[in-house]
Protein backbone atom coordinates (compact mmCIF):
# COMPACT_ATOMS: atom_id res chain seq x y z
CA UNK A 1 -38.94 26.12 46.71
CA UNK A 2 -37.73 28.21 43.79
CA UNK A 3 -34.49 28.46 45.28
CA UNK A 4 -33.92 24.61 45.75
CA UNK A 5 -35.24 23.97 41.89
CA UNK A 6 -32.55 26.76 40.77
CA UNK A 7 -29.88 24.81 42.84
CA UNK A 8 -31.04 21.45 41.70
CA UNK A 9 -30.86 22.19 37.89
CA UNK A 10 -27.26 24.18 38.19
CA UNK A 11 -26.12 21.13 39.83
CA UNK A 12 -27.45 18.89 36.88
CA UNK A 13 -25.94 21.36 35.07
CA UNK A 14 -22.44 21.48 36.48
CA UNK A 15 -22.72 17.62 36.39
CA UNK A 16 -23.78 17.20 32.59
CA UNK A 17 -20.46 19.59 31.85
CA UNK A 18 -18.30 16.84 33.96
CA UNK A 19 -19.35 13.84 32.20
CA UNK A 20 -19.01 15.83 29.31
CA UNK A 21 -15.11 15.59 29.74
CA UNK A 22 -14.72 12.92 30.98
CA UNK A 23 -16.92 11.10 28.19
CA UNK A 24 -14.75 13.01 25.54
CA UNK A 25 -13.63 10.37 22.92
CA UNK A 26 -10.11 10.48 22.23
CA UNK A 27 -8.35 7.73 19.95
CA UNK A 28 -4.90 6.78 19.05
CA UNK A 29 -3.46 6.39 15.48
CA UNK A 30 -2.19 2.61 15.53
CA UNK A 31 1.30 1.58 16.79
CA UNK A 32 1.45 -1.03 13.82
CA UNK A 33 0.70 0.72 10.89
CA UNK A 34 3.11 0.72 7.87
CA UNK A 35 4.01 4.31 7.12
CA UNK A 36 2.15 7.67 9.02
CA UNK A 37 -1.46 8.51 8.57
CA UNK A 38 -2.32 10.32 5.78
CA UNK A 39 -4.52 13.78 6.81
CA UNK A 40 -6.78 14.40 3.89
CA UNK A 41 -8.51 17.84 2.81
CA UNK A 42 -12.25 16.90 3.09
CA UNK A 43 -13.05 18.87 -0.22
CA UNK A 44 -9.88 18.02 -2.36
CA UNK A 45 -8.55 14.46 -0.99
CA UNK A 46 -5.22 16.28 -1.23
CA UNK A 47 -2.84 15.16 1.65
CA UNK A 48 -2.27 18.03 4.19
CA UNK A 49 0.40 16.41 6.46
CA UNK A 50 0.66 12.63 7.65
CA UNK A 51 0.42 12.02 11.64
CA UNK A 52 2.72 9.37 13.61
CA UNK A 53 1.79 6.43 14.96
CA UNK A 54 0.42 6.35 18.52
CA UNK A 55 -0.52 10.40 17.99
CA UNK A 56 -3.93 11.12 20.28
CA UNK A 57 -6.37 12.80 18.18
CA UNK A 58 -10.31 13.90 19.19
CA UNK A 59 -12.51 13.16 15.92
CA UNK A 60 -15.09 15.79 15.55
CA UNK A 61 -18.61 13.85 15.92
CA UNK A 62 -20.56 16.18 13.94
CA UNK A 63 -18.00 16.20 10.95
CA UNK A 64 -16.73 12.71 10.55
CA UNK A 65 -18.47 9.90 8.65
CA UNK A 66 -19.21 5.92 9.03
CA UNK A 67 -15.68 5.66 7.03
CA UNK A 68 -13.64 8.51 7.82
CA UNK A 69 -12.94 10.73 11.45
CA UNK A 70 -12.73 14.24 11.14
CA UNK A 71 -9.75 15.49 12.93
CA UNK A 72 -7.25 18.05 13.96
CA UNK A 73 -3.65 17.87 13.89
CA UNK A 74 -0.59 20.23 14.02
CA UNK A 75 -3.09 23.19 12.77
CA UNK A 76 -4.35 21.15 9.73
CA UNK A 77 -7.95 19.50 10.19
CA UNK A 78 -9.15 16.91 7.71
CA UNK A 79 -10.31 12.91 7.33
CA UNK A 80 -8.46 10.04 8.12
CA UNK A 81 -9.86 6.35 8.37
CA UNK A 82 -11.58 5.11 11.28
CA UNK A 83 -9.62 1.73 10.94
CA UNK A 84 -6.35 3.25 11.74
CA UNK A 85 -7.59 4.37 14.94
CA UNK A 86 -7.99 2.73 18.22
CA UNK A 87 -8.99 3.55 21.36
CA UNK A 88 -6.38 2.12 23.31
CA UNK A 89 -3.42 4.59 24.46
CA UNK A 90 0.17 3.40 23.23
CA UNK A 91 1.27 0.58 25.86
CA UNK A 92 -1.93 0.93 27.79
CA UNK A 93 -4.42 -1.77 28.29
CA UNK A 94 -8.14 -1.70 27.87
CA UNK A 95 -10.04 1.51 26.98
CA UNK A 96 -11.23 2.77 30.41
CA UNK A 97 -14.72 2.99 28.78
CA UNK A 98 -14.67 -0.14 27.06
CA UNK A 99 -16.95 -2.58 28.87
CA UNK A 100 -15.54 -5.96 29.01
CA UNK A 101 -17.49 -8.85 27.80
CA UNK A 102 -17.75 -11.71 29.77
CA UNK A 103 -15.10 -14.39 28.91
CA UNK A 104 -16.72 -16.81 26.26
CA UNK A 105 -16.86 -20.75 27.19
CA UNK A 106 -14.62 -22.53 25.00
CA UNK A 107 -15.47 -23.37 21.17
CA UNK A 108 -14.46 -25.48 18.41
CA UNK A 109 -11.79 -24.66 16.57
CA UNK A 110 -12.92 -22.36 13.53
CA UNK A 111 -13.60 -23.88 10.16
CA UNK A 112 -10.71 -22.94 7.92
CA UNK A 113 -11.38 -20.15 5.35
CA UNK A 114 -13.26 -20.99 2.22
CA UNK A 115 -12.46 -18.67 -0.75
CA UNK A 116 -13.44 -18.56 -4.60
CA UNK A 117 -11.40 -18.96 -7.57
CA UNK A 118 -13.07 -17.47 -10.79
CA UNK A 119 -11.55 -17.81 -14.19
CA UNK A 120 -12.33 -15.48 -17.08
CA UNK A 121 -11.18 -16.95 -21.20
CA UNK A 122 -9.86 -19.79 -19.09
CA UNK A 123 -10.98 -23.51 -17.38
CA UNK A 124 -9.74 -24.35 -13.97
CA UNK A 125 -9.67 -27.97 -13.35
CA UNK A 126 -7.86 -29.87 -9.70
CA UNK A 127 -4.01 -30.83 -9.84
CA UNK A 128 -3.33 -34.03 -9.72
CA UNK A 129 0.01 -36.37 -7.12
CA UNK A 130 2.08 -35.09 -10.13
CA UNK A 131 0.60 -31.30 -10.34
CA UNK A 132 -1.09 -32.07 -13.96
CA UNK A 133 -4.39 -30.52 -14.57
CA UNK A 134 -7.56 -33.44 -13.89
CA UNK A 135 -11.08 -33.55 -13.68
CA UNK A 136 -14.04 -31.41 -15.00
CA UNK A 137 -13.32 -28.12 -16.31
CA UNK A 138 -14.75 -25.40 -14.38
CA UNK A 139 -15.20 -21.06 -14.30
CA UNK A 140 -15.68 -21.09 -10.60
CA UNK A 141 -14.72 -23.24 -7.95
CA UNK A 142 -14.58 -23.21 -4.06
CA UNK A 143 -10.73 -23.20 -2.89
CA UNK A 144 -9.03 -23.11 0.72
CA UNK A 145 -5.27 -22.14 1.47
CA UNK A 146 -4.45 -25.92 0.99
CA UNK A 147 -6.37 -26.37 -2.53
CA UNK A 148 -3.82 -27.01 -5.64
CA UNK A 149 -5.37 -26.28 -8.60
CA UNK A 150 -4.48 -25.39 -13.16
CA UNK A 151 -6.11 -22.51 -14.76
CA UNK A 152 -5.23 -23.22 -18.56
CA UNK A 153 -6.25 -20.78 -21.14
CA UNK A 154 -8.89 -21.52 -23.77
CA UNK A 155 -7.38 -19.85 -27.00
CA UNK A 156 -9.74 -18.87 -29.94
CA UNK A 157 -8.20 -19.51 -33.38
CA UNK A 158 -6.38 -17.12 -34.44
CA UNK A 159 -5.90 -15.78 -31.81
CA UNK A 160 -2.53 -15.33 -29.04
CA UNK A 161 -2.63 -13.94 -25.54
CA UNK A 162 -2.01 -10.43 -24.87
CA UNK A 163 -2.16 -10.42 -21.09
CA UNK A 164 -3.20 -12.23 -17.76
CA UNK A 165 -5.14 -10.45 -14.92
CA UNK A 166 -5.49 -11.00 -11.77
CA UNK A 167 -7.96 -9.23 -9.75
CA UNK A 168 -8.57 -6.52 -11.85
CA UNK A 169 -4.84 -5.64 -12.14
CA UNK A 170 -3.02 -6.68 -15.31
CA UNK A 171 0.23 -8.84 -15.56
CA UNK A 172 2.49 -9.59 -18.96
CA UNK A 173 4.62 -11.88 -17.97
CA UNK A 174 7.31 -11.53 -21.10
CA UNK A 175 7.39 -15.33 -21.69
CA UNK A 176 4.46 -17.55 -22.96
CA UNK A 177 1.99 -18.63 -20.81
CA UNK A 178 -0.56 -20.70 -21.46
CA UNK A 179 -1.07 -22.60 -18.00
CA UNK A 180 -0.69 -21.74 -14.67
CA UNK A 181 -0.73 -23.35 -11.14
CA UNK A 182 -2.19 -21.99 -7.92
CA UNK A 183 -1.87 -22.93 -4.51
CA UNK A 184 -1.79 -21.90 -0.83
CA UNK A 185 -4.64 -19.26 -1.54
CA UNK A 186 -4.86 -16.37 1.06
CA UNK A 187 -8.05 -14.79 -1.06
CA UNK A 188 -10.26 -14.78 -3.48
CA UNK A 189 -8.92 -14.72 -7.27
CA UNK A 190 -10.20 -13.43 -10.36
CA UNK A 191 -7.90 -14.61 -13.04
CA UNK A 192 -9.05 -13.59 -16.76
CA UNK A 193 -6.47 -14.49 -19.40
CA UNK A 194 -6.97 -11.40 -22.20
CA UNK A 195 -6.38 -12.21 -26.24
CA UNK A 196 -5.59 -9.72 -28.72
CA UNK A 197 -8.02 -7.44 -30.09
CA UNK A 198 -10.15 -8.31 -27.65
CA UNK A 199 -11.18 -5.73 -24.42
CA UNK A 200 -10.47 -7.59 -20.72
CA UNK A 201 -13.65 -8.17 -18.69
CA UNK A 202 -12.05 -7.74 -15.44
CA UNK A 203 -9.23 -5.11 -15.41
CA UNK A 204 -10.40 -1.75 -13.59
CA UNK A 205 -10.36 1.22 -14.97
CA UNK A 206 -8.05 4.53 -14.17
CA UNK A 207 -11.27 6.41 -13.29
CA UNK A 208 -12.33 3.38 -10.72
CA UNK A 209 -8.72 3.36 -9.17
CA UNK A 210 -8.28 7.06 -8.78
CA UNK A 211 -12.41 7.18 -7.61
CA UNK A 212 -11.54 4.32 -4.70
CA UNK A 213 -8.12 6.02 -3.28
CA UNK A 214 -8.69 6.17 0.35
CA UNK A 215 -5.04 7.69 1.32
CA UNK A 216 -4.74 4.01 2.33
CA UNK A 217 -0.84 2.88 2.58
CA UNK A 218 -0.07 1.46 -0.70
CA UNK A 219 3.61 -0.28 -1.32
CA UNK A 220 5.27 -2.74 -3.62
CA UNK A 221 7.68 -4.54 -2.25
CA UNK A 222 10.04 -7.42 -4.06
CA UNK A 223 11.92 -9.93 -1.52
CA UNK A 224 15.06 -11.34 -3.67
CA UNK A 225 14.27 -8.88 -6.23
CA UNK A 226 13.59 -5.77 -7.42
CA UNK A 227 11.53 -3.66 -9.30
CA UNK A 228 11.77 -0.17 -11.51
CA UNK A 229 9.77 2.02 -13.22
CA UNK A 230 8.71 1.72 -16.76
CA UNK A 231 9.77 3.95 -19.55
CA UNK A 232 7.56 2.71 -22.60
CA UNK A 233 6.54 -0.75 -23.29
CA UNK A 234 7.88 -3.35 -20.95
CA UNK A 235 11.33 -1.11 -21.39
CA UNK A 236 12.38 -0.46 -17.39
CA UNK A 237 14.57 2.69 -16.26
CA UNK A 238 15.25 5.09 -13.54
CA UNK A 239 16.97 2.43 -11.33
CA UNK A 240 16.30 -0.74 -9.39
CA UNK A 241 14.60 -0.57 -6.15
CA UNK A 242 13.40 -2.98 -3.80
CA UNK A 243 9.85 -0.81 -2.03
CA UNK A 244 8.05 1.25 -3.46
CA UNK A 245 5.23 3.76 -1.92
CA UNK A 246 2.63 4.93 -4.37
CA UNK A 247 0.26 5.82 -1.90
CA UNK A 248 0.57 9.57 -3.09
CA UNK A 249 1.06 11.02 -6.31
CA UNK A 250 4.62 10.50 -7.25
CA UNK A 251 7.35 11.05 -10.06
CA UNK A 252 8.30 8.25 -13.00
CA UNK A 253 11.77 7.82 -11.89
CA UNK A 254 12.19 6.31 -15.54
CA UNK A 255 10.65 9.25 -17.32
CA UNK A 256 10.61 11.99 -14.72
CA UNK A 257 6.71 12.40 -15.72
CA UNK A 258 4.12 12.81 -13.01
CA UNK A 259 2.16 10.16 -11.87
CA UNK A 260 -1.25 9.74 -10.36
CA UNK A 261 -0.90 7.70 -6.81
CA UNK A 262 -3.14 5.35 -5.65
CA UNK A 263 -1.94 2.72 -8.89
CA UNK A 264 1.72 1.56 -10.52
CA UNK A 265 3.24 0.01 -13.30
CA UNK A 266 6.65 -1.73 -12.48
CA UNK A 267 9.02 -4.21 -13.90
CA UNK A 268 9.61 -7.18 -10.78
CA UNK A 269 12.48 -8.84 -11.55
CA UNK A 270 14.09 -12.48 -9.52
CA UNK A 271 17.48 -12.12 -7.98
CA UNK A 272 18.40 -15.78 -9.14
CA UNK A 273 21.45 -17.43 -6.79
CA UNK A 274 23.21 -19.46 -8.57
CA UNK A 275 22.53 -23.13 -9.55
CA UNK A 276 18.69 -21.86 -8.88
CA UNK A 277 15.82 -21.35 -11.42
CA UNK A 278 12.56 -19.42 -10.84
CA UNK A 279 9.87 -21.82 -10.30
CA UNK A 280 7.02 -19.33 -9.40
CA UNK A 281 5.79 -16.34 -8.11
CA UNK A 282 4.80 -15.66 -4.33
CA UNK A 283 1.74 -13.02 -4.88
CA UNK A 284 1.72 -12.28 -0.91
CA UNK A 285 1.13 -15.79 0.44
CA UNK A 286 -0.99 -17.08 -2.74
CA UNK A 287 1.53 -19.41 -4.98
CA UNK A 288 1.35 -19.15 -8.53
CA UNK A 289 3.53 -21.28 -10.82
CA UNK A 290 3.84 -20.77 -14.70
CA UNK A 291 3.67 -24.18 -16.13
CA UNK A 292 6.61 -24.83 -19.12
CA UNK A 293 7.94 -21.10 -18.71
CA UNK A 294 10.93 -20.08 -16.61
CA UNK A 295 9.11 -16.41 -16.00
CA UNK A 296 12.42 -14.18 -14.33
CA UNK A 297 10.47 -10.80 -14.76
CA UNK A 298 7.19 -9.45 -15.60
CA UNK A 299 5.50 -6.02 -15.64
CA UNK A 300 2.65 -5.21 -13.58
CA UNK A 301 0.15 -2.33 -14.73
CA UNK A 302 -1.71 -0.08 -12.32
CA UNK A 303 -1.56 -2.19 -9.05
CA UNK A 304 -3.93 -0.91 -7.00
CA UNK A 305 -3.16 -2.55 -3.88
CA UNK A 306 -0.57 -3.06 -1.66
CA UNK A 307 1.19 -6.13 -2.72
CA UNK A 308 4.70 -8.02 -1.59
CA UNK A 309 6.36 -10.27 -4.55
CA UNK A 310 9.07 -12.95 -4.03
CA UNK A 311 10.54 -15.61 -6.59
CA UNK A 312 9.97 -19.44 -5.93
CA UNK A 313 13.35 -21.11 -6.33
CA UNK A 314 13.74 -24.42 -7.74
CA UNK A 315 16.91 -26.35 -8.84
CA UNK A 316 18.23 -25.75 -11.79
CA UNK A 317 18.41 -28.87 -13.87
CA UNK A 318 22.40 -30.42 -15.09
CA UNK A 319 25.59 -29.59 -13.34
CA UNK A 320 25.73 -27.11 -11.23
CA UNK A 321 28.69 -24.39 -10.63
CA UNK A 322 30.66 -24.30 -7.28
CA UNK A 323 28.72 -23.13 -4.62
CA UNK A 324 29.27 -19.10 -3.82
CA UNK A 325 28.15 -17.06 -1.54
CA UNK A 326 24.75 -14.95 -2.26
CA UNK A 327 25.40 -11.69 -0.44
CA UNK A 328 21.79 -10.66 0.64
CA UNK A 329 19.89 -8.05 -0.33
CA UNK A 330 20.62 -4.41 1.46
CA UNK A 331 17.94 -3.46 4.01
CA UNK A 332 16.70 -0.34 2.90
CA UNK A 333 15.49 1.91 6.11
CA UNK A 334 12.99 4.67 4.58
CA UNK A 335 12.48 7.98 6.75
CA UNK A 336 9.53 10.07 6.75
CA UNK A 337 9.36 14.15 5.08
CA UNK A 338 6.63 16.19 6.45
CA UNK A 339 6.61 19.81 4.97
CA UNK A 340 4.47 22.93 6.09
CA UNK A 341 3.91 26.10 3.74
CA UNK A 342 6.10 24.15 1.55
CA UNK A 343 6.83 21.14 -0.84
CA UNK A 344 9.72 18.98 -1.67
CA UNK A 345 10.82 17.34 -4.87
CA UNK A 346 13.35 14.12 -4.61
CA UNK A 347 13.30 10.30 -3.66
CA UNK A 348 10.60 9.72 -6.26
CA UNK A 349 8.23 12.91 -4.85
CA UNK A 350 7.55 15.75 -6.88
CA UNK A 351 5.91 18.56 -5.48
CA UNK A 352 4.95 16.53 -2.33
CA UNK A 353 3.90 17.77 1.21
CA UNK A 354 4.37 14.61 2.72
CA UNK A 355 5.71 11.57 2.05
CA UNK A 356 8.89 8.06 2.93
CA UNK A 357 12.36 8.56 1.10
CA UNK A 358 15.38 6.17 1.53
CA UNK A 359 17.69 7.06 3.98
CA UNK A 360 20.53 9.31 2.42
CA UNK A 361 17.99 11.21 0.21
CA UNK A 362 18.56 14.29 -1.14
CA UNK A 363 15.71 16.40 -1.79
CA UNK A 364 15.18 20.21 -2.53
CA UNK A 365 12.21 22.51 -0.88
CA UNK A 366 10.98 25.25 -2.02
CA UNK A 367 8.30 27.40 -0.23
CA UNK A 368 4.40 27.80 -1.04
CA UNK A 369 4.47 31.74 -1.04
CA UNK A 370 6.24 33.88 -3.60
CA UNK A 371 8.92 35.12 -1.01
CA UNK A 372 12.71 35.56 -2.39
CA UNK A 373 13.98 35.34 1.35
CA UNK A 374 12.48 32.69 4.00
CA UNK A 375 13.42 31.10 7.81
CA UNK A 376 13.78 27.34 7.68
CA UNK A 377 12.73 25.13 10.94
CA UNK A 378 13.93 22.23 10.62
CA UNK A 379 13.16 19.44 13.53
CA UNK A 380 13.06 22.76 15.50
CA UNK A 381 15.95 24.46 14.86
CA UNK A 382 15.78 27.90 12.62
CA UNK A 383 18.00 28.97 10.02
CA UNK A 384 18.29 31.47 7.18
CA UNK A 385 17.02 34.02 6.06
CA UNK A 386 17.63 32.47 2.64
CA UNK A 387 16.37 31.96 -0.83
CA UNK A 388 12.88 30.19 -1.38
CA UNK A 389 14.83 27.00 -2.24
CA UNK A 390 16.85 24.72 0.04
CA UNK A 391 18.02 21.54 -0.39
CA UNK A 392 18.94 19.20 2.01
CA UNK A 393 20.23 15.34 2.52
CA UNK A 394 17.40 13.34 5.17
CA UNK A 395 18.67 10.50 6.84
CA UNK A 396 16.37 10.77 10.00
CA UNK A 397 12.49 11.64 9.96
CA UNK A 398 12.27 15.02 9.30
CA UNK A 399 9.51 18.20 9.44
CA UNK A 400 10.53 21.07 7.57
CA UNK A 401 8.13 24.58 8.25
CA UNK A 402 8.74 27.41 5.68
CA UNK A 403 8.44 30.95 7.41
CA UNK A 404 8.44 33.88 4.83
CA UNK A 405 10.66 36.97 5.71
CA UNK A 406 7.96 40.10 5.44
CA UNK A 407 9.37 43.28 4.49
């Protein structure tokens, strides 16, 4: 009898061990996701390396949190976000231990999305056949993507504007504006209109945006336009780009001073074609429209989000000149640095370990460890030994591993 009991609990055993394995949750960084996942240190937040799409990755169940997975990758273990995971394998279908629901019976169409629109210093009232401002005055009002509405500014005496914000992220838009128009809404809006000498209500703070960095992508992007860094004031420099990623700390490229990541300040400026005027402003899909102000350019301070701006073209009234061909805008294809037991400086990085650079980049690496001779992989391939500084031009993704030469 003894016998048999020893042989029936090494079997339950042996069997515990198998479903073990098998059970063993593996997930699968997103095929769609903008740039690669960010690896964070779990203590510092810093960024230890960044992991490609459709990577397979085992989060440690005793380590992670509700938020973030704790993980292991290429030697480096850290957090990453549990919403850029999935746990369906690149070109696969279903998870294998996914139960499928039963299909549901058929449903009315969903109710379309109901937002709000708040206003801060400011009335909103409807728009009217002829887009004038009509009705009550409001501070809050329910709005859906179709809903066409003013938000004029209620000016103290004595006093002038000194900036508009919209959700918590401020906006001078170098021209006066007193009015605005919003339509096809794809969110909820805050918009606070800000007078001299007196503090905004609504604009976060440096300690909130640095306190709510996630290692989230974060990237400006201008369609028929472009954007640069600022150098003081509303004063641009350092070149005009169209994309931008601030999701890590990064360099000025109009001062060469380091920046925090997570936020940035920008001049956005319209590419106007000719016999065109800007109109408006495409905030992602929401349409904003500066009434009685032909707004070209504006500066945006510490964006916190990701966010994609484009110009609303009218016609531009009186005679118009020939018509010419607009070349368009150059595509411009980023590639991905990845550096181990070193960093790189270049491309807007400074210092970086990780991080997207425009094709044709040329950046310079120097190693983490105090060595005056080193061996360079590079995708693979070994060179050197030379100095603790290389530099090098990237026009394909690229992982660079610093190997000190020990005497």
């Amino acid at each position: 009898m003894k016998r048999f009991l020893r042989s029936l609990l090494l079997l339950t055993i042996v069997l515990c061990m198998g479903a073990g394995i098998a059970l063993a949750d593996t997930y699968y960084v997103k095929p769609d996701i903008e740039s690669p996942l960010s690896l964070r240190d779990a203590a510092t937040n810093d960024v230890l390396t960044v992991i490609p799409a459709g990577t397979a990755l085992e989060p440690d169940g005793a380590k992670s949190t509700d938020l973030c997975a704790y993980v292991t990758y290429n030697g480096f273990s850290g957090l990453v976000l549990w919403n850029y995971l999935t746990r369906t394998a690149p070109g696969g279908g279903a998870d294998p231990l996914t139960v499928t629901a039963p299909t549901p019976a058929p449903s009315a169409p969903a109710a379309p999305d109901v937002l709000t629109l708040r206003a801060v210093g400011a009335v909103i009232q409807t728009a009217d056949s002829r887009n004038k401002a009509a009705g009550a005055e409001m501070a809050e009002m329910t709005v859906t993507p179709e809903s066409n509405v003013i938000i004029t500014a209620k000016i103290p005496r004595g006093r002038k504007i000194e900036c508009w914000v919209f959700n918590g992220v401020r906006y001078d838009f170098l021209k006066s504006v007193k009015s605005l128009r919003m339509t096809a809404f794809d969110r909820s809006w805050t918009v606070e209109v800000v007078y001299q000498k007196t503090d905004a209500l609504t604009l976060r703070s440096p300690a909130e945006i640095q306190a709510a960095r996630t290692g989230q992508p974060l990237i400006a992007q201008v369609n028929n336009g472009e954007l640069c860094h600022i150098k003081s004031g509303t004063k641009g420099g350092g070149g005009w780009i169209t994309r931008f990623d601030f999701t890590a700390d990064y360099t000025n490229r109009a001062t060469g001073a380091a920046e925090q990541g997570g936020q940035l300040t920008a001049k956005i400026r319209a590419k106007v074609p000719n016999g065109k005027k800007v109109t408006g402003w495409l905030f992602d899909e929401t349409e904003i429209y500066p009434i009685g102000a032909n707004v070209t350019d504006f500066v945006v301070r510490t964006l916190d989000t990701s966010m994609t701006y484009e110009p609303i073209f009218g016609k531009k009234a009186g005679p118009t000149a020939p018509p010419t061909t607009v070349p368009p805008n150059p595509v411009v294809q980023y590639v991905t640095v990845t550096c181990s037991n070193c960093r790189f400086s270049g491309g807007g990085y400074s210092g970086a370990t990780s991080g997207s650079v425009p094709v044709g980049t040329k950046i310079t690496v120097t190693g983490n460890e105090n060595s005056s001779e080193n061996y360079w992989e590079i995708n693979g391939s070994t060179s050197g030994p030379s100095g603790r500084t290389i530099t090098r031009t990237i026009n394909v993704n690229t992982t660079i591993h610093c190997m000190p030469v020990i005497n």
